[in-house]
Protein backbone atom coordinates (compact mmCIF):
# COMPACT_ATOMS: atom_id res chain seq x y z
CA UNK A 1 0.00 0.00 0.00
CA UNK A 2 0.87 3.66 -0.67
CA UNK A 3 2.55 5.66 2.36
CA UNK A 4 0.63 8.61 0.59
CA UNK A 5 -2.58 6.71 1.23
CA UNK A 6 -1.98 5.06 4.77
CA UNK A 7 -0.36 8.78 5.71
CA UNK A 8 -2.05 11.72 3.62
CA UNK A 9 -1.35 14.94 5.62
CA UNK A 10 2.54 13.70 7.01
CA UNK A 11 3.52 12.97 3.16
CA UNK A 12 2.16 16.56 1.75
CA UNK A 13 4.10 17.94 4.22
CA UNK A 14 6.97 16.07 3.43
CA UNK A 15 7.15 17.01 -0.39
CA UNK A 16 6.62 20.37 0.82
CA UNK A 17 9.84 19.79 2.98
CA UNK A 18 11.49 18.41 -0.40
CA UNK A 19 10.23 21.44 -2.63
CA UNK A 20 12.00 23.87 -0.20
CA UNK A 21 15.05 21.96 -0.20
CA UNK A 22 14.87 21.79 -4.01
CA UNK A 23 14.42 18.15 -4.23
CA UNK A 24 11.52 17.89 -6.59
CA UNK A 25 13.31 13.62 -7.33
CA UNK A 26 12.00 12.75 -3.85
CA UNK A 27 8.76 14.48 -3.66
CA UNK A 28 7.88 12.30 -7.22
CA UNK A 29 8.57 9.14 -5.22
CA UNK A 30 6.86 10.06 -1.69
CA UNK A 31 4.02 9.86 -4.49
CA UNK A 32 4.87 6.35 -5.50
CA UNK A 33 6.66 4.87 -2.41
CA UNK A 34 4.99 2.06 -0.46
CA UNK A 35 5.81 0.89 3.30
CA UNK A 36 7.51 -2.51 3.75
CA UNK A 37 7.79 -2.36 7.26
CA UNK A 38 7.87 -0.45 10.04
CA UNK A 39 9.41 -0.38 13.79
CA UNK A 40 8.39 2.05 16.66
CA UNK A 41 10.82 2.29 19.97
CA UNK A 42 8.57 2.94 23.29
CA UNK A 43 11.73 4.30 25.19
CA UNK A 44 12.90 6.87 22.74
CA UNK A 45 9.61 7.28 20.64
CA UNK A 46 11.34 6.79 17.33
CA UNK A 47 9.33 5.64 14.37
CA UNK A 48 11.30 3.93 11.75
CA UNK A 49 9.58 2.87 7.99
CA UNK A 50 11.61 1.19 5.72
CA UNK A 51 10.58 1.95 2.17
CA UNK A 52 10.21 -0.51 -1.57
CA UNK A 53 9.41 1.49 -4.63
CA UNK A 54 6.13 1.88 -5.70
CA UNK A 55 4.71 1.21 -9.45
CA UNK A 56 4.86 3.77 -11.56
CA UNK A 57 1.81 4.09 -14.33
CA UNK A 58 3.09 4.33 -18.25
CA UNK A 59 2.05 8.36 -18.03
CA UNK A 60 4.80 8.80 -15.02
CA UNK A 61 7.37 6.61 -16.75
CA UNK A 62 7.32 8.96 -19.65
CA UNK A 63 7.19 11.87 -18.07
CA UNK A 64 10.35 11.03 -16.09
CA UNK A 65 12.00 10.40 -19.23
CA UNK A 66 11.11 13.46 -21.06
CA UNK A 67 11.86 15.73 -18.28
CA UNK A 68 15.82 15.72 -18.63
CA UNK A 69 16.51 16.30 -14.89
CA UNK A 70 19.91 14.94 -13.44
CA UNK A 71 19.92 11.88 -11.69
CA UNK A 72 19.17 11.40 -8.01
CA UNK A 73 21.87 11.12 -5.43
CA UNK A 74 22.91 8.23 -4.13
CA UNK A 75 23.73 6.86 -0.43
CA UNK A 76 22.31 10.04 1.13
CA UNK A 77 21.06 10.90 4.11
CA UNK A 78 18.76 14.25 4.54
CA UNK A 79 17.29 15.65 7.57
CA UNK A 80 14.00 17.74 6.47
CA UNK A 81 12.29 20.91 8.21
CA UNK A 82 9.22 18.77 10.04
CA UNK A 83 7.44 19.18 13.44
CA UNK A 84 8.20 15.90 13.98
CA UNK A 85 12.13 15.39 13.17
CA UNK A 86 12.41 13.68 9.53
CA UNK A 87 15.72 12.44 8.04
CA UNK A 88 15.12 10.57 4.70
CA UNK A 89 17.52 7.97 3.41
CA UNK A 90 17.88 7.08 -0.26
CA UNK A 91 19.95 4.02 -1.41
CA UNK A 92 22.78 3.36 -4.14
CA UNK A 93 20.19 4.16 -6.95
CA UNK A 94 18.54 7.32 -5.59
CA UNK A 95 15.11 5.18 -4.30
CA UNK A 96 14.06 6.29 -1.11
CA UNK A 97 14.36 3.85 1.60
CA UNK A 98 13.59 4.93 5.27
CA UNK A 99 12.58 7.52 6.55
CA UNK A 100 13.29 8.03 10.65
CA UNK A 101 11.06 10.24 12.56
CA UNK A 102 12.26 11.49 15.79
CA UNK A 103 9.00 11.81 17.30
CA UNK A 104 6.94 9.13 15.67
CA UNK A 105 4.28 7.98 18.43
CA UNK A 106 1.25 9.79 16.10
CA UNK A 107 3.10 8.58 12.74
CA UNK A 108 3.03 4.95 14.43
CA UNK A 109 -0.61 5.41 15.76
CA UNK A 110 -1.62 6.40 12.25
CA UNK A 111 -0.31 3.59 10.80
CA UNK A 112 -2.94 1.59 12.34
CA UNK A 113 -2.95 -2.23 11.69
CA UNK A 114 0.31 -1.65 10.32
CA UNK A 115 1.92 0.06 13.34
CA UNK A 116 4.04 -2.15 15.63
CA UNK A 117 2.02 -0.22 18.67
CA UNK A 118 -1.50 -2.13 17.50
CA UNK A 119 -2.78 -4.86 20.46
């Protein structure tokens, strides 16, 4: 499933984050991107989701293509302007692939039947 869809309101601020940092590559996948898993720590209220690529329709794929931008950096970690503490991890292709947020109890609550905090 979508993150967008499990976690409307975080994610539109998060491409907002990414717009004002310039990184229009990451708000295009926080479209796209779908949650593999998840952990939550009690103690220290960290939320960690890890991250797969989502499927991108024909219209995106060719859009991508035609839009000449440089490619995405690799191996990077970014911390983004959020309420809640957001770094964003990409891996050796430019995919996004965690994202860790410092003060995830609500982001974990949200998740619902997916959130490591369900009974």
């Amino acid at each position: 499933m979508r993150l967008i869809e499990l976690l409307p309101n975080f994610i539109s601020e998060l491409q907002i984050a990414c717009e004002q940092l310039g990184r229009s590559d990451l708000t295009a996948q926080l479209e796209t991107v779908e949650l593999d898993n998840n952990t939550y720590s009690v103690e220290t209220r960290v939320a960690q989701l890890r991250l797969r690529p989502g499927l991108k329709t024909d219209l995106e794929k060719k859009a991508e293509q035609d839009s000449g931008r440089e490619p995405p950096s690799v191996n990077e970690s970014l911390i983004l302007r959020h309420r809640y503490g957001v770094k964003v991890e990409t891996d050796n292709v430019g995919r996004l692939r965690k994202l860790t947020v410092a003060q995830g109890t609500d982001i974990a609550q949200a998740l619902g039947k997916f959130s490591p905090l369900r009974q």
